[in-house]
Protein backbone atom coordinates (compact mmCIF):
# COMPACT_ATOMS: atom_id res chain seq x y z
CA UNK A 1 -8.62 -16.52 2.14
CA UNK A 2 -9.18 -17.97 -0.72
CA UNK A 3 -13.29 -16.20 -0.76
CA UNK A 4 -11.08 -12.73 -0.50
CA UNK A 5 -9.29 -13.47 -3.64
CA UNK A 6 -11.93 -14.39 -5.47
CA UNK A 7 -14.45 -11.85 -4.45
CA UNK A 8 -11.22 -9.38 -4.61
CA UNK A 9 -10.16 -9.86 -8.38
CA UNK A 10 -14.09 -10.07 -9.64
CA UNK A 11 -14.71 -6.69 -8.01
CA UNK A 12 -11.61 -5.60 -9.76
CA UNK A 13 -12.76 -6.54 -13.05
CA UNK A 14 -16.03 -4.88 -12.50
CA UNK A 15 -14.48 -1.68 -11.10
CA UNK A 16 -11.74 -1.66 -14.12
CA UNK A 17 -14.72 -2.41 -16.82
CA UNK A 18 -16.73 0.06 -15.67
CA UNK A 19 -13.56 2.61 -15.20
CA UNK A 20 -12.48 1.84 -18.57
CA UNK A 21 -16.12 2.04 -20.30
CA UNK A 22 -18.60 3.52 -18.04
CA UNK A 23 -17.13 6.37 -16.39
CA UNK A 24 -16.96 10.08 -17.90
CA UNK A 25 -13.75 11.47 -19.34
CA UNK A 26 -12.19 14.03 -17.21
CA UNK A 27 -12.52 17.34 -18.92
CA UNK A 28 -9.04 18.53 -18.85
CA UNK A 29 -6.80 15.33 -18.37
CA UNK A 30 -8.68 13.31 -20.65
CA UNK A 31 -8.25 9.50 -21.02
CA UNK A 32 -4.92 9.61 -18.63
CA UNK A 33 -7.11 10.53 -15.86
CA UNK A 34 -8.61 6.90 -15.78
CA UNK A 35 -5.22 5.95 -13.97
CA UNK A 36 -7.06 7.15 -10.98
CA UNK A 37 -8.86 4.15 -10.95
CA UNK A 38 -6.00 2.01 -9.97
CA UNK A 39 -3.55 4.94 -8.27
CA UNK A 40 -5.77 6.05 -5.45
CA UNK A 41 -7.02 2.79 -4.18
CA UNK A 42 -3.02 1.18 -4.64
CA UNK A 43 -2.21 4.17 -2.51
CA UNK A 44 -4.76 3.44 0.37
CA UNK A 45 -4.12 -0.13 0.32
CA UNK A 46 -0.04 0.65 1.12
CA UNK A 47 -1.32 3.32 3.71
CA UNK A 48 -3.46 0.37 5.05
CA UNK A 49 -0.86 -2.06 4.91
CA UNK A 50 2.16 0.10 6.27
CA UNK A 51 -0.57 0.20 9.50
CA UNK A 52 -0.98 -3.19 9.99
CA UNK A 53 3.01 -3.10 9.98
CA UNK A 54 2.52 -0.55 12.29
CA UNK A 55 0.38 -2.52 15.10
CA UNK A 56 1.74 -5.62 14.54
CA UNK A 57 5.75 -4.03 15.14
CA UNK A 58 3.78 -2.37 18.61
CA UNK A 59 2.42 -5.56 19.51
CA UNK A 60 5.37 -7.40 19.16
CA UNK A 61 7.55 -5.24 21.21
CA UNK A 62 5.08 -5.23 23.83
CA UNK A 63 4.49 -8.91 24.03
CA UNK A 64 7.21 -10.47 22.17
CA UNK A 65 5.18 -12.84 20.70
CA UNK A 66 6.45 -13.97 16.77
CA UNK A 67 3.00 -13.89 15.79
CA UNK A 68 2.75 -10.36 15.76
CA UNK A 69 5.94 -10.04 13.95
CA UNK A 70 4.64 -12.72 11.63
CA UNK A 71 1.91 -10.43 10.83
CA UNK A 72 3.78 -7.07 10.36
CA UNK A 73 6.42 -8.52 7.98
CA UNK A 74 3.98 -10.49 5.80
CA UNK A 75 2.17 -7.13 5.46
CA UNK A 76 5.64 -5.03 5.11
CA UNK A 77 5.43 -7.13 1.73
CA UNK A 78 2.60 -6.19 0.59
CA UNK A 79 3.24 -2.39 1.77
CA UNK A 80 5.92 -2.31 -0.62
CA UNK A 81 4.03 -4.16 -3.28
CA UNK A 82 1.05 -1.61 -3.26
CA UNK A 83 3.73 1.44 -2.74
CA UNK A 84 5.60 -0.05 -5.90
CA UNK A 85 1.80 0.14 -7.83
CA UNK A 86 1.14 3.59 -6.74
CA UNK A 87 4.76 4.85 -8.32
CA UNK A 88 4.36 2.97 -11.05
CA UNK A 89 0.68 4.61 -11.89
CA UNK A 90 1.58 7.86 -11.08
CA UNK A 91 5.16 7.59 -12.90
CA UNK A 92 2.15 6.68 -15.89
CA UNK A 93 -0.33 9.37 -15.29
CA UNK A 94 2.90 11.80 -14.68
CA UNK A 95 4.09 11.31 -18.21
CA UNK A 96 1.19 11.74 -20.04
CA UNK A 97 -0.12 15.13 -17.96
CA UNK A 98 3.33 16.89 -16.92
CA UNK A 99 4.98 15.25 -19.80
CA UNK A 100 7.66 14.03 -17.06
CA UNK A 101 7.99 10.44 -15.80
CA UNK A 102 9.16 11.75 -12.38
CA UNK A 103 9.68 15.17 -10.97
CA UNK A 104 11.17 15.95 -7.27
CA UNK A 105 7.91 17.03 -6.44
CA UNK A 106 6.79 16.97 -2.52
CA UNK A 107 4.67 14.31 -2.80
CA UNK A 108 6.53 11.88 -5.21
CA UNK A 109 9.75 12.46 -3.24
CA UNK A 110 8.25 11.77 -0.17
CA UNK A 111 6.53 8.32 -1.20
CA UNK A 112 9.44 7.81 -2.51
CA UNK A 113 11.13 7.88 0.83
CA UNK A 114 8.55 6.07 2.21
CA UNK A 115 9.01 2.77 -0.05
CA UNK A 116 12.76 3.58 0.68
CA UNK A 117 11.97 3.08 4.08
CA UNK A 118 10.22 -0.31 4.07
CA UNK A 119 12.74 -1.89 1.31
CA UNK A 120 15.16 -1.31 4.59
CA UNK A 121 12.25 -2.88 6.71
CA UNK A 122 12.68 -6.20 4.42
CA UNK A 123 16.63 -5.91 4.24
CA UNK A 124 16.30 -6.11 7.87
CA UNK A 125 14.37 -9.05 8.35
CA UNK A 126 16.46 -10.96 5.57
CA UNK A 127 19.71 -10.29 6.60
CA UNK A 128 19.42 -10.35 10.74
CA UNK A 129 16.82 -12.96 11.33
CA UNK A 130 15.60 -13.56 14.71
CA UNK A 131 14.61 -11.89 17.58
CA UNK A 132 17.27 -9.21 16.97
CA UNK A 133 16.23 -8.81 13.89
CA UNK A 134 12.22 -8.64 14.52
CA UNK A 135 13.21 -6.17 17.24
CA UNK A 136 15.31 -3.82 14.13
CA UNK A 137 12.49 -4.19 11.73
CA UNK A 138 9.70 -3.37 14.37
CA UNK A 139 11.67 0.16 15.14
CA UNK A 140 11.48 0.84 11.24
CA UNK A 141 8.05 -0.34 10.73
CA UNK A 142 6.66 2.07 13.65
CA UNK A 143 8.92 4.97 12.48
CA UNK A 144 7.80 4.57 9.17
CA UNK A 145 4.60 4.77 9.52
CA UNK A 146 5.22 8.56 10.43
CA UNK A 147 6.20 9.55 6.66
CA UNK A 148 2.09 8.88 5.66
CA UNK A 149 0.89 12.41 7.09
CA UNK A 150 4.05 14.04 5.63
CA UNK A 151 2.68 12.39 2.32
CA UNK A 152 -0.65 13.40 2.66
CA UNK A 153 -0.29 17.26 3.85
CA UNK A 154 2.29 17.82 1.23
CA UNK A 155 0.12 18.76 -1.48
CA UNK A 156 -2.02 20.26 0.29
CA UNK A 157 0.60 22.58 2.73
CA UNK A 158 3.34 22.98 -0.33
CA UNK A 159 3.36 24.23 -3.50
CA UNK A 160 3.05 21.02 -5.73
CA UNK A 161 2.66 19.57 -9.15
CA UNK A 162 0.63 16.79 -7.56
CA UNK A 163 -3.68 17.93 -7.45
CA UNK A 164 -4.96 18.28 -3.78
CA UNK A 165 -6.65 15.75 -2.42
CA UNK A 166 -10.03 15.15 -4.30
CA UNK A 167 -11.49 12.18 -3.32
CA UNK A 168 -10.62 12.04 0.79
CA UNK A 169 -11.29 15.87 1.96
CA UNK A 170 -13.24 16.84 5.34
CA UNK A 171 -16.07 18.75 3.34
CA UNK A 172 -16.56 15.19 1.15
CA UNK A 173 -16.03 13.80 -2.13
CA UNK A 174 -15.53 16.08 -5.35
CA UNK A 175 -15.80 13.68 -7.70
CA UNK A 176 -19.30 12.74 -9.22
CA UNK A 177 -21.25 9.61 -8.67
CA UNK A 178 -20.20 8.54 -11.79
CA UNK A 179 -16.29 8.58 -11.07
CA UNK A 180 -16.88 7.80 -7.71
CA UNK A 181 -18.91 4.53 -7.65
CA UNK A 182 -16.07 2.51 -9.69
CA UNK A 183 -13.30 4.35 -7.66
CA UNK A 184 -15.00 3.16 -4.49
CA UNK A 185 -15.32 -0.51 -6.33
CA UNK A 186 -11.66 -0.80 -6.52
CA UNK A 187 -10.91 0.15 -3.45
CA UNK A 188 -12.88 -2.25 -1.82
CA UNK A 189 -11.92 -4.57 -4.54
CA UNK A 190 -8.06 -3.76 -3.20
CA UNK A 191 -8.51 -4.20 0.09
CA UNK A 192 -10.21 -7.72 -0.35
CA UNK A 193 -6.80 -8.79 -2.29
CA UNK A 194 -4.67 -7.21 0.26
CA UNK A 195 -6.56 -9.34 3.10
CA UNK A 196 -6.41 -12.53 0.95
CA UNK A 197 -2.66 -12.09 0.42
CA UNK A 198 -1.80 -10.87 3.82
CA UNK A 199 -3.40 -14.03 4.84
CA UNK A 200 -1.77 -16.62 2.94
CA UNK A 201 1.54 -14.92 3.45
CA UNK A 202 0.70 -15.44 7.33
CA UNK A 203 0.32 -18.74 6.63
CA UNK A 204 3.41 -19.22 4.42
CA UNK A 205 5.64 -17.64 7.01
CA UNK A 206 4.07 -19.41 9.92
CA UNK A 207 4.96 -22.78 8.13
CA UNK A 208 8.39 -21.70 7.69
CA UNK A 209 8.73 -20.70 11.40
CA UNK A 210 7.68 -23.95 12.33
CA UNK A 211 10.00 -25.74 9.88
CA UNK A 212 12.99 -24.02 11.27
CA UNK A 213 12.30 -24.76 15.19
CA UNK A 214 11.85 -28.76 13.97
CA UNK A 215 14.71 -28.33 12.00
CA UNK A 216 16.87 -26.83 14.87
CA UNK A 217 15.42 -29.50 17.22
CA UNK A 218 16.36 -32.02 15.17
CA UNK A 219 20.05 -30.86 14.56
């Protein structure tokens, strides 16, 4: 866990350097398009995340063990977390190319929805804990999951404001070595942090779980 941090954040700082000094200005963004750097792999780690949810709301239906629910709420955290980040960035880049914060654009408005969605996940497991509550959250976190292709075909199906894809397309990469090495630093950088914190959080919530059943044995 702690190895994942570590390696996580120094990858990071490599990837950001190297963003931030290294890589070639985009011709017609300019400097703004450097946000890149940060939005794409914060989106892919909340894609990744909102997965795990995913599985882990499956499994525990299927088996009903409070591990897997341990697991899909620790990363329902970090979903939102990494959702939060990619709004944020893109709220960033938004201004400075559209000269908007936010526009009702497909895309935008359907994240949007999405990190509407898994706030409700969290209100869920905070305000009906238990089984009941597991069982509530586990329905949203598999539902969900289903707003990630609406998401992703938006801007490519719809007339948007948001680019098409230009890093993750069938026929490969668009971007240029140059762009794409640090890009593909971060998001490996990302994903190392994600695994570190979904771990600890795993481990935080599985203490707590065992405090409450002493506790409740005990009353």
């Amino acid at each position: 866990m702690r190895v994942l941090l570590f390696l996580g954040s120094a990858l990071m700082l490599v990837g950001v350097a190297w963003a931030l000094l290294a890589a070639p200005t985009e011709l017609f963004q300019g400097a703004p398009q450097r946000i890149m750097y940060l939005h794409v792999p914060s989106v892919v780690t909340a894609y990744v995340a909102l997965l795990v949810v995913f599985a882990g709301s499956v499994l525990y239906l299927w088996r009903r063990d409070p591990r897997w629910d341990r697991l899909a709420r620790s990363s329902a955290e970090l979903g939102v977390l990494f959702i939060s980040m990619t709004l944020l960035s893109g709220a960033i880049w938004g201004k400075a190319v559209w000269g908007a914060w936010w526009t009702w654009d497909a895309r935008l408005t359907t994240t949007l929805i999405l990190w509407f969605i898994y706030i409700g996940y969290l209100m869920v497991r905070a305000w009906a804990p238990g089984a009941r509550g597991a069982r509530a959250a586990a329905i949203i976190g598999i539902v969900g999951v289903l707003d990630i292709p609406i998401i992703h075909w938006s801007a490519i199906l719809l007339r948007t404001l948001h680019p098409q894809p230009t890093v993750f397309r069938p026929q490969g990469p668009a971007l240029p070595p140059s762009m794409l090495i640090p890009l593909v630093i971060n998001l490996v950088a990302f994903m190392l942090v994600f695994a570190g914190l979904l771990l600890l959080r795993v481990r935080q919530e599985r203490t707590l779980d065992a405090l409450a059943e002493t506790l409740e044995g005990s009353a």
